[in-house]
Protein backbone atom coordinates (compact mmCIF):
# COMPACT_ATOMS: atom_id res chain seq x y z
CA UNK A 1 96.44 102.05 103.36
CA UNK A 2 98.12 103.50 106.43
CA UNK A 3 99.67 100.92 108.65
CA UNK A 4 99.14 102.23 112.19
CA UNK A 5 102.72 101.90 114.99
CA UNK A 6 101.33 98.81 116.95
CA UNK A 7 101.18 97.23 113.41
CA UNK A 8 104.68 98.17 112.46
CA UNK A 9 105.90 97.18 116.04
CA UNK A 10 104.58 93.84 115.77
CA UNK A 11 105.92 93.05 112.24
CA UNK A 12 109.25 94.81 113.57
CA UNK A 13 109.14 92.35 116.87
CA UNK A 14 108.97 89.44 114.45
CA UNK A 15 112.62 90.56 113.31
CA UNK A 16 113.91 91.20 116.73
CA UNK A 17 113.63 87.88 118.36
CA UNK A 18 117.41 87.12 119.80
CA UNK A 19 118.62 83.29 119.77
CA UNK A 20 117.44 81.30 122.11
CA UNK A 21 118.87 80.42 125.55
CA UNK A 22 122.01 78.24 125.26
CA UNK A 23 123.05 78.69 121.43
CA UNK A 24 126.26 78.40 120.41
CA UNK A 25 128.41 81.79 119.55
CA UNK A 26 129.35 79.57 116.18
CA UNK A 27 125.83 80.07 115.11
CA UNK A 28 126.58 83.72 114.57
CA UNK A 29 128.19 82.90 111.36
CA UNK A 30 125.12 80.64 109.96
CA UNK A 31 122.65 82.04 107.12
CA UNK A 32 119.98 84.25 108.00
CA UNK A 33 116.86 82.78 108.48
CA UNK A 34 114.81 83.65 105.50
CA UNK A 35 111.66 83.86 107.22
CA UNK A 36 113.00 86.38 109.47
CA UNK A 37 114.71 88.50 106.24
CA UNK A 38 111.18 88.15 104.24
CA UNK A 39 109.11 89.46 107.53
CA UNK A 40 111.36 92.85 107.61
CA UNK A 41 110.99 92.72 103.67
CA UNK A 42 107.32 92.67 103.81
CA UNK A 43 107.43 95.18 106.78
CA UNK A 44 110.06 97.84 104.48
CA UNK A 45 107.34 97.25 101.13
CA UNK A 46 104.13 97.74 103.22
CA UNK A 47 105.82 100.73 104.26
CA UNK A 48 106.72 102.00 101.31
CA UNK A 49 103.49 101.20 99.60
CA UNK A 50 101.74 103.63 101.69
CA UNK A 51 104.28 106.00 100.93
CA UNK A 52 103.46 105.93 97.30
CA UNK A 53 99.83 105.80 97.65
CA UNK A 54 99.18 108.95 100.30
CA UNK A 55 101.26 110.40 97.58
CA UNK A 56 100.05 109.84 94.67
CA UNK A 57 96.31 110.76 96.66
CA UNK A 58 98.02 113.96 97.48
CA UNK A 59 99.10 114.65 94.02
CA UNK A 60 95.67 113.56 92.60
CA UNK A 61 93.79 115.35 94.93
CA UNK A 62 95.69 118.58 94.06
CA UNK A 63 95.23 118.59 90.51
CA UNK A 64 91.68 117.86 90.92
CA UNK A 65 90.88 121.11 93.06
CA UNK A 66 90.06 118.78 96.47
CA UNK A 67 92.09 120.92 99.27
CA UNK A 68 90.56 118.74 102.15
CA UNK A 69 91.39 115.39 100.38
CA UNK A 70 94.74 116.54 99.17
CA UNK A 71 95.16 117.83 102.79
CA UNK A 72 94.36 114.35 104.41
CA UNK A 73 96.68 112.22 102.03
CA UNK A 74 99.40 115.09 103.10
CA UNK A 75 99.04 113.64 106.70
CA UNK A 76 98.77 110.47 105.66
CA UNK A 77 101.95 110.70 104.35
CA UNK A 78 103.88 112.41 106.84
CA UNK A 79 102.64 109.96 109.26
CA UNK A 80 104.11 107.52 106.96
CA UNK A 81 107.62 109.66 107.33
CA UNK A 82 107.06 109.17 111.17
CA UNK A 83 106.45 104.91 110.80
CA UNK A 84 109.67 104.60 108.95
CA UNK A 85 111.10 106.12 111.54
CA UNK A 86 110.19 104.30 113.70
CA UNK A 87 111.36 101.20 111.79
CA UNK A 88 114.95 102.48 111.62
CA UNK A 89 114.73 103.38 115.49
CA UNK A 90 114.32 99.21 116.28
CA UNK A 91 117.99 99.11 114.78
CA UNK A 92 119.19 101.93 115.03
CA UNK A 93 118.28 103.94 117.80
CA UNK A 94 115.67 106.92 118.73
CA UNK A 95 117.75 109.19 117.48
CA UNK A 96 118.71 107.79 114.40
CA UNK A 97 114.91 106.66 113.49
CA UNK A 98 113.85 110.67 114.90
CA UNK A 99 117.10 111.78 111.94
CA UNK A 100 115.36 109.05 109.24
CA UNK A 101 112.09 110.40 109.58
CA UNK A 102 112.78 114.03 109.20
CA UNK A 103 114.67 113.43 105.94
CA UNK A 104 111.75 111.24 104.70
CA UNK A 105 109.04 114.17 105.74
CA UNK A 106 111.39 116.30 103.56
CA UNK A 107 111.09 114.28 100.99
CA UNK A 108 107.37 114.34 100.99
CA UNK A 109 107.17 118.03 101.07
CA UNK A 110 109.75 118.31 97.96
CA UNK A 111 107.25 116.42 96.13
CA UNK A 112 104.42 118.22 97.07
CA UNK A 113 106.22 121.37 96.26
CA UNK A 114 107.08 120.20 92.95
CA UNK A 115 103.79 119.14 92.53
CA UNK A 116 101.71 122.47 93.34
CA UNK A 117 104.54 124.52 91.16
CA UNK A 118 104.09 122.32 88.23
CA UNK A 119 100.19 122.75 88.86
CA UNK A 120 100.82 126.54 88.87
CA UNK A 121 103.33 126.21 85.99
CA UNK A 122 105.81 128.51 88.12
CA UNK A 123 108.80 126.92 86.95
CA UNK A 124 111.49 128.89 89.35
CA UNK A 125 109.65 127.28 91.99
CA UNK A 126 109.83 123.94 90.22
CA UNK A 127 113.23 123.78 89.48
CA UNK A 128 113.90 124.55 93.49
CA UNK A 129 111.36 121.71 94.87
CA UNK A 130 113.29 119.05 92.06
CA UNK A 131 116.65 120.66 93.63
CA UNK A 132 115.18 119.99 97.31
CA UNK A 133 114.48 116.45 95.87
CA UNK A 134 117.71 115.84 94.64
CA UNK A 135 119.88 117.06 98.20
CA UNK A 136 117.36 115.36 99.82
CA UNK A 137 118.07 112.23 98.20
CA UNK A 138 121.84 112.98 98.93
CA UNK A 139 121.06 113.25 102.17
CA UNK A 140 119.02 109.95 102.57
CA UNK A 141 121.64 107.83 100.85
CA UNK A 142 124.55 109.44 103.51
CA UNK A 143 122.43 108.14 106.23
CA UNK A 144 122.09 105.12 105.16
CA UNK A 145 125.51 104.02 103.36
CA UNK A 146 127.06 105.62 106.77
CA UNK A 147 124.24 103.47 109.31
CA UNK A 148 124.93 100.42 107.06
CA UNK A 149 128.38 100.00 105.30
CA UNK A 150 126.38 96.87 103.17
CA UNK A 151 124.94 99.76 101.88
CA UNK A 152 126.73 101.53 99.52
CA UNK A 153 126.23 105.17 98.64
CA UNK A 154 125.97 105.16 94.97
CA UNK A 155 124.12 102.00 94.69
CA UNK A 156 121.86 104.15 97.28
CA UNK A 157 121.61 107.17 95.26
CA UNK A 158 121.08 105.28 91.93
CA UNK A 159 117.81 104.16 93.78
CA UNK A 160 116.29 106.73 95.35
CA UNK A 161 117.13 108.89 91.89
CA UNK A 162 114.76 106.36 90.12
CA UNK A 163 111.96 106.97 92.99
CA UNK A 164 112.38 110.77 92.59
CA UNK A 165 112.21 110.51 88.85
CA UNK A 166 109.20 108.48 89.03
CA UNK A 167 107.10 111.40 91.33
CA UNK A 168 108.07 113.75 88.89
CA UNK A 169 106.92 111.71 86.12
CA UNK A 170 103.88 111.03 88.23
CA UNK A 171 103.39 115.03 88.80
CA UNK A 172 104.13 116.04 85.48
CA UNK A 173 101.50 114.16 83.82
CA UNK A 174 99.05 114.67 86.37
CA UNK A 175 99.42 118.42 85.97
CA UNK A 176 99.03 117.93 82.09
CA UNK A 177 95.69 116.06 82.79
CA UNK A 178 97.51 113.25 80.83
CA UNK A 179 95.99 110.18 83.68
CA UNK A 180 96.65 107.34 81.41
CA UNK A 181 100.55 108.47 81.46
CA UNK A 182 100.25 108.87 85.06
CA UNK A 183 98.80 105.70 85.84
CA UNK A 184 101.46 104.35 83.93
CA UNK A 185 103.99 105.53 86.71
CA UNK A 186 102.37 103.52 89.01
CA UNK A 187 103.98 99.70 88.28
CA UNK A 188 107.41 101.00 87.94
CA UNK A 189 107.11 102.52 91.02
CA UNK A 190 106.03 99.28 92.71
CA UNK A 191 109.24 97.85 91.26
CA UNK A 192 111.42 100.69 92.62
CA UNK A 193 109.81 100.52 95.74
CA UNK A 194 110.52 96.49 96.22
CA UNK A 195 114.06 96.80 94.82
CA UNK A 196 114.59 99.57 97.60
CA UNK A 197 113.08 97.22 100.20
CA UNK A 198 114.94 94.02 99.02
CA UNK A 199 118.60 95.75 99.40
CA UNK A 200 117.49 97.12 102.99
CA UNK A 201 116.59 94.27 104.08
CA UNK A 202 119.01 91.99 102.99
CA UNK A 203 121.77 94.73 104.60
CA UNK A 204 119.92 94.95 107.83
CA UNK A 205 120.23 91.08 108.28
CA UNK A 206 123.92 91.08 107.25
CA UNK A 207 124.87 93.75 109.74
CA UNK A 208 122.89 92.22 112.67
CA UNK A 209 123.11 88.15 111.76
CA UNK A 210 122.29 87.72 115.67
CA UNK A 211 118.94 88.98 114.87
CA UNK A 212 117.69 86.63 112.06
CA UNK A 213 118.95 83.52 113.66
């Protein structure tokens, strides 16, 4: 499920391709093109996808005793942290894809701390890896809103609470050894993922029309 850089480069470069020689400065001020909007889209899901997957592995790894395979999805999904990155970094900068990526590795490891305290039933512990979600989450949604004023911080949070909710949900039952409830968090999380990856993208193109020409 991992999409390796060169693969996330090229889908990125499909974005970046500046109007052509000779075009008109009024052409600034024309629609996006679609196909460019739909190619970062796809680019955003994929990436998010993978996110959900090496972590949902991680978490049903864990719960099933599997340290190497619960290991591997771990890396997996930091290496996921590092793609995203790398996505905001064609936009925004190294720096600012370097800042994206740490947040979204520390949003991994609030999950998997949440997930090996519930697994433990050490609820102390618990209660701090859901807090770690939550300022986490603050944190994501200032980076954003503040990258991309299209974006606005509550609209933001009000997302990225639903996609913590939904690994809690997804660690909770797992832990109970309820899988049926567990694989029910799975569809809604597809939704929350696309919904996330729709307003991104459609931001991104506002604040940088000259790129989806």
């Amino acid at each position: 499920m991992s999409r390796s850089p060169l693969l996330v480069a090229v889908l990125m470069a499909v974005v970046l391709f500046t109007l052509p020689l000779g075009q008109t400065a009024s052409f600034a001020q024309a629609a996006p093109n679609s196909t460019k909007v739909a190619a970062l889209d796809m680019t955003l899901r994929n990436l998010f996808v993978d996110h959900v997957f090496w972590v949902r592995s991680m978490v049903i790894a864990t719960k099933a005793g599997n340290a190497a395979e619960a290991t591997v999805a771990y890396r997996q999904a930091l290496g996921n942290a590092k793609a995203f990155g790398g996505a905001v970094a064609s936009f925004y900068g190294e720096a600012a894809g370097q800042q994206f990526a740490t947040l979204f590795a520390g949003h991994v490891n609030a999950v998997r701390n949440y997930c090996l305290a519930d697994l433990k039933g050490d609820e102390a512990a618990e209660n701090a890896a859901a807090k770690a979600m939550t300022q986490n989450g603050e944190a994501l949604a200032t980076f954003l809103s503040t990258a991309n004023h299209n974006l606005p911080k509550d609209a933001v949070l009000s997302l990225l609470g639903s996609h913590v909710a939904l690994h809690i949900a997804e660690c909770n039952a797992a832990a109970a050894g309820k899988l049926d409830e567990e694989a029910g968090t799975w569809d809604p999380m597809l939704k929350n993922i696309d919904t996330i990856s729709d307003a991104l993208a459609q931001a991104i193109a506002k604040q940088f029309p000259s790129k989806f020409m």
